[in-house]
Protein backbone atom coordinates (compact mmCIF):
# COMPACT_ATOMS: atom_id res chain seq x y z
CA UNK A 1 -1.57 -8.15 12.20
CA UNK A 2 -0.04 -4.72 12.88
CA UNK A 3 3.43 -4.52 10.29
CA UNK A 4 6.35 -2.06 10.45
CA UNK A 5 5.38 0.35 7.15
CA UNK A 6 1.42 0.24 7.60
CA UNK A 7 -0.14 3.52 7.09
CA UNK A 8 -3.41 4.22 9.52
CA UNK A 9 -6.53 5.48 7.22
CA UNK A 10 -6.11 9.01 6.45
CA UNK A 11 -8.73 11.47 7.69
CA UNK A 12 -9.48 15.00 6.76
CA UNK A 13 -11.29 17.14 9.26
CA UNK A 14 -12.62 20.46 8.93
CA UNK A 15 -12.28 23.02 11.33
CA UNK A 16 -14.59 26.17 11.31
CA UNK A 17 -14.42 29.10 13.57
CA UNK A 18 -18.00 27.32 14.77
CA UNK A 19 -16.05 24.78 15.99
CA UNK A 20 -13.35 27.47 17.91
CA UNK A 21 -16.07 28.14 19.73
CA UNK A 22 -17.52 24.79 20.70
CA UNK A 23 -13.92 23.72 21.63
CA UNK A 24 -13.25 27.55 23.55
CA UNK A 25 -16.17 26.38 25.60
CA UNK A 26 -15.39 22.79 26.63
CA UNK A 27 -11.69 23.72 27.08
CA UNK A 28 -12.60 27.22 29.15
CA UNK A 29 -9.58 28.39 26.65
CA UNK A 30 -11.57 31.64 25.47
CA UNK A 31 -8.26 33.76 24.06
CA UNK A 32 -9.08 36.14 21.36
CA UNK A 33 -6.92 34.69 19.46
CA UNK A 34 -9.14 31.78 18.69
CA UNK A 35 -12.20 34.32 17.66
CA UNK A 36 -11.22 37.73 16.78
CA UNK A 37 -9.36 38.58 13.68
CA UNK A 38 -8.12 41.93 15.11
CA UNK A 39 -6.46 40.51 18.15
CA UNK A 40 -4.91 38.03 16.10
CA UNK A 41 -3.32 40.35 13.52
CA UNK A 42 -2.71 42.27 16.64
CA UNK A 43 -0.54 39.65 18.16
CA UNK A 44 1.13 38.90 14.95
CA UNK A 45 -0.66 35.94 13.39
CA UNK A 46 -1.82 35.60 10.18
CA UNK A 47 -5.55 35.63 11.59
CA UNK A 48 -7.42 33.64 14.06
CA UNK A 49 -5.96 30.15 15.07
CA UNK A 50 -7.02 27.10 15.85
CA UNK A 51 -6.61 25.51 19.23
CA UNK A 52 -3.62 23.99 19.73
CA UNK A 53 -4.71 21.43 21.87
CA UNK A 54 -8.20 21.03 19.40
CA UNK A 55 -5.47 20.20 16.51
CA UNK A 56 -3.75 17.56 18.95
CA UNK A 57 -7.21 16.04 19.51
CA UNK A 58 -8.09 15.66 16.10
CA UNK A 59 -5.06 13.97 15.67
CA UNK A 60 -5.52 11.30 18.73
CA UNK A 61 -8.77 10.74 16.82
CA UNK A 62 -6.76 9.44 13.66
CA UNK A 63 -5.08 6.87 16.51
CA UNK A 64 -8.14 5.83 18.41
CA UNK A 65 -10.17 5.43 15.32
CA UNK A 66 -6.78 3.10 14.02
CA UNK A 67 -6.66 1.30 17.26
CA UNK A 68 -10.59 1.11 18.34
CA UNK A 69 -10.52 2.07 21.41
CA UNK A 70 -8.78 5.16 23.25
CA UNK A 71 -7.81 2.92 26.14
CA UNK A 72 -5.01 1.22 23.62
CA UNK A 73 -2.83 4.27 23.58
CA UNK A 74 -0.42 4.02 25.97
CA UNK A 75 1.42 7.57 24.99
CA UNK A 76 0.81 11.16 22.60
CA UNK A 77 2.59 13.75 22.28
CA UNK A 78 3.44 16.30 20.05
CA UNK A 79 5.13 19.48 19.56
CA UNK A 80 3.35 23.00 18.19
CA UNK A 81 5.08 24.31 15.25
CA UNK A 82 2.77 25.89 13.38
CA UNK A 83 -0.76 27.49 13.55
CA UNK A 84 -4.18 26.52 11.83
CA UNK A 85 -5.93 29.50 10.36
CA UNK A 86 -9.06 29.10 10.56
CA UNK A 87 -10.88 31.79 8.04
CA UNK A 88 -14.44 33.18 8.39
CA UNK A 89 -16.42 31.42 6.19
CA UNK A 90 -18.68 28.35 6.39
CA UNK A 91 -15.51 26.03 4.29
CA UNK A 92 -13.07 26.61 7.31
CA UNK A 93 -9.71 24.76 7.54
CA UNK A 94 -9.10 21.57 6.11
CA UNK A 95 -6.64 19.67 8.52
CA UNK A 96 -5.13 16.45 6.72
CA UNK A 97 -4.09 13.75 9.16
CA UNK A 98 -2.05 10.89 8.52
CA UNK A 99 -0.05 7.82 10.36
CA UNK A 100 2.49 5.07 9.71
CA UNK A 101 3.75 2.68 11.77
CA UNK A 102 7.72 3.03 12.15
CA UNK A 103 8.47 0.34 15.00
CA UNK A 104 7.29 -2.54 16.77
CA UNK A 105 8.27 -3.57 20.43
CA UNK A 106 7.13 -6.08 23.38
CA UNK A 107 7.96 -4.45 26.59
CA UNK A 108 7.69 -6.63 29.51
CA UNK A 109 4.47 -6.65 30.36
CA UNK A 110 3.84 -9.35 27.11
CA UNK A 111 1.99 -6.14 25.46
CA UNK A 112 2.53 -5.60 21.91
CA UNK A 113 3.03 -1.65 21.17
CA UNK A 114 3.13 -0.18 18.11
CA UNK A 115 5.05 3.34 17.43
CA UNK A 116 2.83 5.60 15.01
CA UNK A 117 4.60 8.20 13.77
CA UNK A 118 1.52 10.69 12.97
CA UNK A 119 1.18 13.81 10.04
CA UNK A 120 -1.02 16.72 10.45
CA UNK A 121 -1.12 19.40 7.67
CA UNK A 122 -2.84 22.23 6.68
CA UNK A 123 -2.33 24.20 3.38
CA UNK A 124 0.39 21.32 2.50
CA UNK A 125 2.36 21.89 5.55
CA UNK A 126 2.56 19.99 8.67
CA UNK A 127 1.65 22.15 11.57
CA UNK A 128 2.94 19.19 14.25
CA UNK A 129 6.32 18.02 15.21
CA UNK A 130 7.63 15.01 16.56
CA UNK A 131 4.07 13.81 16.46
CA UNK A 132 3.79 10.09 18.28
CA UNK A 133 1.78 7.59 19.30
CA UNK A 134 2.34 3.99 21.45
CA UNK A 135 -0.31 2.29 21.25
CA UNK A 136 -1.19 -1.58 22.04
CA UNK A 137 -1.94 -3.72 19.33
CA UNK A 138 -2.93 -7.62 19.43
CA UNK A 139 0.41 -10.34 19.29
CA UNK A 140 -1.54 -12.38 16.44
């Protein structure tokens, strides 16, 4: 049963700029900034980022995989506060993910939601704020 305090698995993903553009396609999202160094530096950043939205997804992952199915989160969201660089070699970025429960509730409805309070990090420092997740979970 689902406790205030328990921690989801953690998961570390790799992201490679082979990946950017996998993700680039699906999403349409094909700024530079997500493939070419020099526009990057260009516009001020470190080097080429990750997707934003790709970083957020890896992240509902960590959730889903907790919960076993996507269709038990009821809300994510997050807030952007600081880039993935994603260098040009075959290692990439290693994005750290991890998740605790912080609060328990039963709207309603009779369903039992859980509040997952979610990390993502990369180099040691989160790069996601106010990162949550509701998400159903079974009364017994």
């Amino acid at each position: 049963m689902t406790a205030v305090g328990d921690e989801l698995p953690p998961l570390s993903v790799r992201v490679t700029r082979a990946d950017l553009v996998r993700y680039a396609g699906a999403s349409g999202d094909f700024n530079p900034i997500h493939w070419s160094d020099r526009v990057a530096t260009s516009a001020g950043l470190p080097g080429v980022i990750a997707h934003g939205m790709l970083t957020m997804a890896l992240t509902g992952r960590l959730v889903t995989d907790w919960a076993g199915s996507p269709a038990a989160v009821r809300t994510y969201g997050v807030r952007f506060t600081r880039p993935v660089v994603v260098p040009d070699d075959d290692d990439g970025a290693l994005v750290e993910l991890s998740g605790k429960v912080t609060g328990l509730s039963e709207p309603e409805g009779g369903e039992r939601i859980a509040k997952v309070a979610i990390t993502a990090a990369f180099e040691g420092k989160t790069v996601l704020g106010r990162a949550i997740a509701e998400v159903a979970v079974p009364s017994e």
